[in-house]
N, C-alpha and C. Protein backbone atom coordinates (compact mmCIF):
# COMPACT_ATOMS: atom_id res chain seq x y z
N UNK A 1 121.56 70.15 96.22
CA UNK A 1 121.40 70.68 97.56
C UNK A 1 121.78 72.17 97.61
N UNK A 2 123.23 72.52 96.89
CA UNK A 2 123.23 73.55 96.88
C UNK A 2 122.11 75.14 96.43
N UNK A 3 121.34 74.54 95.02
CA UNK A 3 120.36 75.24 94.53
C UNK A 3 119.41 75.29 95.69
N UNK A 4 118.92 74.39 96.15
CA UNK A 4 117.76 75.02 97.26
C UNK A 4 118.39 75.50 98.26
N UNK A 5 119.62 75.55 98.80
CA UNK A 5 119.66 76.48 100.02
C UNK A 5 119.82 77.97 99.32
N UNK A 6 120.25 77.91 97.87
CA UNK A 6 120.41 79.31 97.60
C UNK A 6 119.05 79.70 96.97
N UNK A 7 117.87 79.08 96.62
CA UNK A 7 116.37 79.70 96.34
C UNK A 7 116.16 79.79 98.27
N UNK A 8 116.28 79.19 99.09
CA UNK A 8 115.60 79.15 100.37
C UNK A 8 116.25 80.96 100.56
N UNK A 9 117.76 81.00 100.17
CA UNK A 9 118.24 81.94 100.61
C UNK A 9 117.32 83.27 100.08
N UNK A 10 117.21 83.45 98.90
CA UNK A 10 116.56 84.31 98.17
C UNK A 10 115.11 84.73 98.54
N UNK A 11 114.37 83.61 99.28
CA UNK A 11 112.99 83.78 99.43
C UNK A 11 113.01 84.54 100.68
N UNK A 12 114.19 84.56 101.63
CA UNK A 12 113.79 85.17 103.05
C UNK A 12 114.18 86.39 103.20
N UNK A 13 113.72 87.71 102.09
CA UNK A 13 113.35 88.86 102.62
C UNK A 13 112.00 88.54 102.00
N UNK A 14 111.18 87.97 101.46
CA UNK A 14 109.75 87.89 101.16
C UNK A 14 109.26 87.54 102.53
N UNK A 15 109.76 86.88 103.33
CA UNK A 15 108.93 86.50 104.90
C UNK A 15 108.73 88.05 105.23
N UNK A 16 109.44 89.01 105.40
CA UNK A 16 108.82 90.03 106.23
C UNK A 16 108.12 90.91 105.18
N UNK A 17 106.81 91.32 106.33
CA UNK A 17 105.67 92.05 105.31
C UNK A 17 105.45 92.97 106.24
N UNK A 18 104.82 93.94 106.11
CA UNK A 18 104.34 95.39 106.77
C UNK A 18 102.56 94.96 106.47
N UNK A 19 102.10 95.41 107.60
CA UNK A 19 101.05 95.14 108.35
C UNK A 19 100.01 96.78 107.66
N UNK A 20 98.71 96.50 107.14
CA UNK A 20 98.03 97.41 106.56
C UNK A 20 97.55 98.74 107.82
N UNK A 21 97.45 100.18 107.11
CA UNK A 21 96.97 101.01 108.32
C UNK A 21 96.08 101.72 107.84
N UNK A 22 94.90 101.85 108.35
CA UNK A 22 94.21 102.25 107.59
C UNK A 22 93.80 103.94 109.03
N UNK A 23 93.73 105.15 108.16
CA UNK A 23 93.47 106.07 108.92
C UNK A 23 92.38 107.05 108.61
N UNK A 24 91.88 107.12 109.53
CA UNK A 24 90.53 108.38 109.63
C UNK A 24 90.87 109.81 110.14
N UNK A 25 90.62 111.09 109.66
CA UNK A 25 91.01 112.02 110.29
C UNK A 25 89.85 113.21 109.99
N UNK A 26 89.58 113.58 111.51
CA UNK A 26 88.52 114.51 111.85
C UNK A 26 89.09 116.15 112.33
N UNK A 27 89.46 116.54 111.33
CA UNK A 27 90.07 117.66 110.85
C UNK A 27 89.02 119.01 111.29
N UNK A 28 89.43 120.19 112.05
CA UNK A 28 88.47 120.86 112.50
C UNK A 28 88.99 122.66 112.37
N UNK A 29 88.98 123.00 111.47
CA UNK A 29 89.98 124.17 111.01
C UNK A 29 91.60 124.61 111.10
N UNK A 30 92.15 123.52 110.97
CA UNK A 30 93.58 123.17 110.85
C UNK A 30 94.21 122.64 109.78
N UNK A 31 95.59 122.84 109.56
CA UNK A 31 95.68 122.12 108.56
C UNK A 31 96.80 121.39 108.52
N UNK A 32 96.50 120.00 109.13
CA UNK A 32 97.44 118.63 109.03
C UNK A 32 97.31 117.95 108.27
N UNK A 33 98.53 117.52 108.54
CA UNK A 33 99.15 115.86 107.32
C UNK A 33 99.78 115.10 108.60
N UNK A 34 99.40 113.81 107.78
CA UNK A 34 100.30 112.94 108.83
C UNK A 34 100.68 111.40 108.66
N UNK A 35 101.71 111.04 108.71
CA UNK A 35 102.23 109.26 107.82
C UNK A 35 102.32 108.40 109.15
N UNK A 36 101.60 107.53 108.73
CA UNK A 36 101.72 106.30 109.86
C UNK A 36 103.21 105.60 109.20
N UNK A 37 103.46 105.09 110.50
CA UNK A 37 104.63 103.96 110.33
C UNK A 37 103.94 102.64 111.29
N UNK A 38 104.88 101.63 110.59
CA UNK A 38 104.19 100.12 110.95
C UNK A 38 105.69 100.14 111.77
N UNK A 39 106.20 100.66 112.71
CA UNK A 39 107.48 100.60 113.60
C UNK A 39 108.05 99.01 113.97
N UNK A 40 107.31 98.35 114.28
CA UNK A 40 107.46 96.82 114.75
C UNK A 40 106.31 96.32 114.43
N UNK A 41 106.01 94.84 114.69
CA UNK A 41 105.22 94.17 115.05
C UNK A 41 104.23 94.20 115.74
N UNK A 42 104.21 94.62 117.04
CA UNK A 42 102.99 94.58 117.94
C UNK A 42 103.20 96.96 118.67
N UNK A 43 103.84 97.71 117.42
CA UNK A 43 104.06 99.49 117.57
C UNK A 43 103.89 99.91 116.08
N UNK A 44 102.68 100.82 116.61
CA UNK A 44 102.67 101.38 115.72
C UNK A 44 102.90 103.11 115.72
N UNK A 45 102.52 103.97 114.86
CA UNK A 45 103.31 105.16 115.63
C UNK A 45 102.76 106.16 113.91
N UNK A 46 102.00 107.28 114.68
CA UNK A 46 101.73 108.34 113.66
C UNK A 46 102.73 109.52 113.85
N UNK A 47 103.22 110.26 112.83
CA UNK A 47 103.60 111.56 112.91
C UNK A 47 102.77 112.66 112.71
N UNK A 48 102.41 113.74 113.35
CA UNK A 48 101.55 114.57 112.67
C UNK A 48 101.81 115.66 112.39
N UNK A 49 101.87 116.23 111.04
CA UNK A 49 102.54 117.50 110.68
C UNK A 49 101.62 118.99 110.72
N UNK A 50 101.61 119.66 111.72
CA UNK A 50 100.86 121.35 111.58
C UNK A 50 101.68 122.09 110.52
N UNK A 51 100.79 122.32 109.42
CA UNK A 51 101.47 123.30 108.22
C UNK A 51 100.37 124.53 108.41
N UNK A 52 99.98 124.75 109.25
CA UNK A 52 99.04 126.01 109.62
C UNK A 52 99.59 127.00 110.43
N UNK A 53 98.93 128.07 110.53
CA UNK A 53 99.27 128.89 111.83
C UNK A 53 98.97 129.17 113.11
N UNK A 54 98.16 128.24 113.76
CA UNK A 54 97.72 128.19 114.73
C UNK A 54 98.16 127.03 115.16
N UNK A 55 98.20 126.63 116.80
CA UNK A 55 98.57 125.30 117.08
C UNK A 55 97.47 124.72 117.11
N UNK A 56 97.90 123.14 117.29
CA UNK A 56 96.54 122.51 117.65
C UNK A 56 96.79 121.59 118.52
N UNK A 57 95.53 121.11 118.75
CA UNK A 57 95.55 120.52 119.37
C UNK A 57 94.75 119.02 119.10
N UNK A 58 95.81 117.43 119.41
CA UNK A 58 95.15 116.24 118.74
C UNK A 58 94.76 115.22 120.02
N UNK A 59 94.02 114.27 119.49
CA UNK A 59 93.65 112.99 120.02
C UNK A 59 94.34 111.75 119.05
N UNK A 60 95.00 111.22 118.89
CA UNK A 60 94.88 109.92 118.47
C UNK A 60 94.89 108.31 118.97
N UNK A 61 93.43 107.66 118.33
CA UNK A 61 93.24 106.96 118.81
C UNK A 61 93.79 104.94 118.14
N UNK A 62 94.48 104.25 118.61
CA UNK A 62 94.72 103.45 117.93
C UNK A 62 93.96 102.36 118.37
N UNK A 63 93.78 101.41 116.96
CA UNK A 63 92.75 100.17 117.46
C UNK A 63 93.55 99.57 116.71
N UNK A 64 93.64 97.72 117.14
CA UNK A 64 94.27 96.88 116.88
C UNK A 64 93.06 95.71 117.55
N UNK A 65 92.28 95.84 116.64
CA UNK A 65 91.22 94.32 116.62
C UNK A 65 90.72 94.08 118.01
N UNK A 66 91.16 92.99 118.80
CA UNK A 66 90.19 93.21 119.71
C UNK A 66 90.54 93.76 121.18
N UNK A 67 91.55 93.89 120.85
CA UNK A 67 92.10 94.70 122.16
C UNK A 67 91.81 96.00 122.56
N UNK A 68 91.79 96.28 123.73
CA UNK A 68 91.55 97.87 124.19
C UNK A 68 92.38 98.93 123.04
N UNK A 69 91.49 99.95 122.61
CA UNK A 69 92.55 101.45 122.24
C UNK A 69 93.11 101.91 122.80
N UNK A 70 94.34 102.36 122.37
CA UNK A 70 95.28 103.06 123.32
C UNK A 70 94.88 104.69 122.79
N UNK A 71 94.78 105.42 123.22
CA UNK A 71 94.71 106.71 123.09
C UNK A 71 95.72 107.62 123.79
N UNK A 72 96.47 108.84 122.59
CA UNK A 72 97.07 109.74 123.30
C UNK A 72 96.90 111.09 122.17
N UNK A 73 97.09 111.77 123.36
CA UNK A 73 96.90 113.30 122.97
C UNK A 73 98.45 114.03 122.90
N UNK A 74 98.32 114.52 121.74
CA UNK A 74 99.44 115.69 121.40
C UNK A 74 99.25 116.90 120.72
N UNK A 75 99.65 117.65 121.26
CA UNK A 75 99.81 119.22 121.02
C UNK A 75 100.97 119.52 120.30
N UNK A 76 100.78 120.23 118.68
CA UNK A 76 101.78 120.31 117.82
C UNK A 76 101.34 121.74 117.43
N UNK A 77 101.95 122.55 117.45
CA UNK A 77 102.70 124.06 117.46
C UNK A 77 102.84 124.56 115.98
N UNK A 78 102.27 125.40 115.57
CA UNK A 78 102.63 125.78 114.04
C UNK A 78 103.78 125.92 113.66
N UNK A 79 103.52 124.67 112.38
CA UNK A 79 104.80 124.37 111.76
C UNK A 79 105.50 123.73 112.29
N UNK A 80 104.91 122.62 112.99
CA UNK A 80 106.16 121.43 113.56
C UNK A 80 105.23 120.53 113.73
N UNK A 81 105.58 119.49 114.11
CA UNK A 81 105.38 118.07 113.71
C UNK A 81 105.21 117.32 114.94
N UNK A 82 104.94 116.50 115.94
CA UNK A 82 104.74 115.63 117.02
C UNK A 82 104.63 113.88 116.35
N UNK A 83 105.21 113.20 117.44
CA UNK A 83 104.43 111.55 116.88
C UNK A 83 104.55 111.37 118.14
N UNK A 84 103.16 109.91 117.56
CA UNK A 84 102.52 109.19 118.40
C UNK A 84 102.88 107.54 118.45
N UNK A 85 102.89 107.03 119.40
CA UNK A 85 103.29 105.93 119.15
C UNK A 85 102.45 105.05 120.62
N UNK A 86 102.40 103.75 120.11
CA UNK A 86 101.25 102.31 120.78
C UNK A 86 102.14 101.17 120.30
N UNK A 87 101.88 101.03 121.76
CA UNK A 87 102.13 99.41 121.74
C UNK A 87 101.07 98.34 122.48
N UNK A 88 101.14 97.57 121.65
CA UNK A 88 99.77 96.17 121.89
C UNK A 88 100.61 95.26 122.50
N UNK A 89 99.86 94.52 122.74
CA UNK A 89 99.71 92.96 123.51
C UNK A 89 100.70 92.06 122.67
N UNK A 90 99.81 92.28 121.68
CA UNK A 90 99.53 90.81 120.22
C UNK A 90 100.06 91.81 118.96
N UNK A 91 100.42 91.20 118.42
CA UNK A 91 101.08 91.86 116.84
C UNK A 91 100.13 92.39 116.19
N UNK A 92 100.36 93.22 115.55
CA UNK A 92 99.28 94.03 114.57
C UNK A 92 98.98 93.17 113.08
N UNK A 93 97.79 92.98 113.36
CA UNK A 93 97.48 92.38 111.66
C UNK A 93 96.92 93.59 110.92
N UNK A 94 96.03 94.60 111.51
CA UNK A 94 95.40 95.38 110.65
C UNK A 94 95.57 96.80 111.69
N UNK A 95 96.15 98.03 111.61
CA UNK A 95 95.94 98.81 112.25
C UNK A 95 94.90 100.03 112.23
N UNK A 96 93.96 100.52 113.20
CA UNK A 96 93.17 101.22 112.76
C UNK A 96 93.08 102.59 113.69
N UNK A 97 93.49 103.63 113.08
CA UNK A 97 93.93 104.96 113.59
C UNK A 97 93.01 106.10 113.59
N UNK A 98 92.47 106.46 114.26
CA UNK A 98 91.23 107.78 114.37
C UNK A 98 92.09 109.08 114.90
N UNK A 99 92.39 110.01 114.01
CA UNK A 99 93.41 111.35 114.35
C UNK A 99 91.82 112.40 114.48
N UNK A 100 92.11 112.83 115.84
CA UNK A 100 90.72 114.02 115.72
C UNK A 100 91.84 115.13 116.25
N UNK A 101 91.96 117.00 115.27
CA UNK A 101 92.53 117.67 115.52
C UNK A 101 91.18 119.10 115.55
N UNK A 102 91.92 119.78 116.49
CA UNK A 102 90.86 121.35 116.88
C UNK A 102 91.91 122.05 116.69
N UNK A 103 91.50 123.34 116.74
CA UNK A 103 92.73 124.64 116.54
C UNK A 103 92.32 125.23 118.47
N UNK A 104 93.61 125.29 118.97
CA UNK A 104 93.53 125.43 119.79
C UNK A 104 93.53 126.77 120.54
């Protein structure tokens, strides 16, 4: 009895998994980077980094299967960074992120 509560014990950081993100970015004479985080379960949340000299200006749009996109816009300043962050309904199985940036 003892051995299986200590394999049961061992197996439960394998229960939690991070949820796939897959991102598109429509880049328009600027020059960003930017790392998604899987924040929770049903939040997800981009950072976006301006390493240019001009500010810009973004859209990002998040999709999570069949639910409405949440969309928000941020304005990040040369050489600094902004995040974005969504929250759904329903937990994220697959997240799908459309970053569109202009030089503003």
């Amino acid at each position: 009895m003892r051995k299986i509560c200590c394999v049961l014990l061992a197996l439960l950081p394998l229960s939690a998994f991070a949820y796939p993100i897959d991102v598109k970015k429509h880049l328009e004479g600027v020059s960003i980077d930017y790392t998604a985080y899987d924040t929770d379960a049903d939040i997800g949340s981009i950072q976006v980094n301006n390493y240019g000299t001009t500010d810009a200006a973004c859209t990002v749009v998040f999709r999570n299967g069949p639910e409405a996109p949440r969309t928000r816009k941020v304005e990040v300043a040369a050489g600094k960074f902004k995040n974005a962050t969504a929250k759904f309904n329903r937990s994220i199985i697959k997240l799908r992120i459309d970053l569109t940036c202009t030089a503003k």
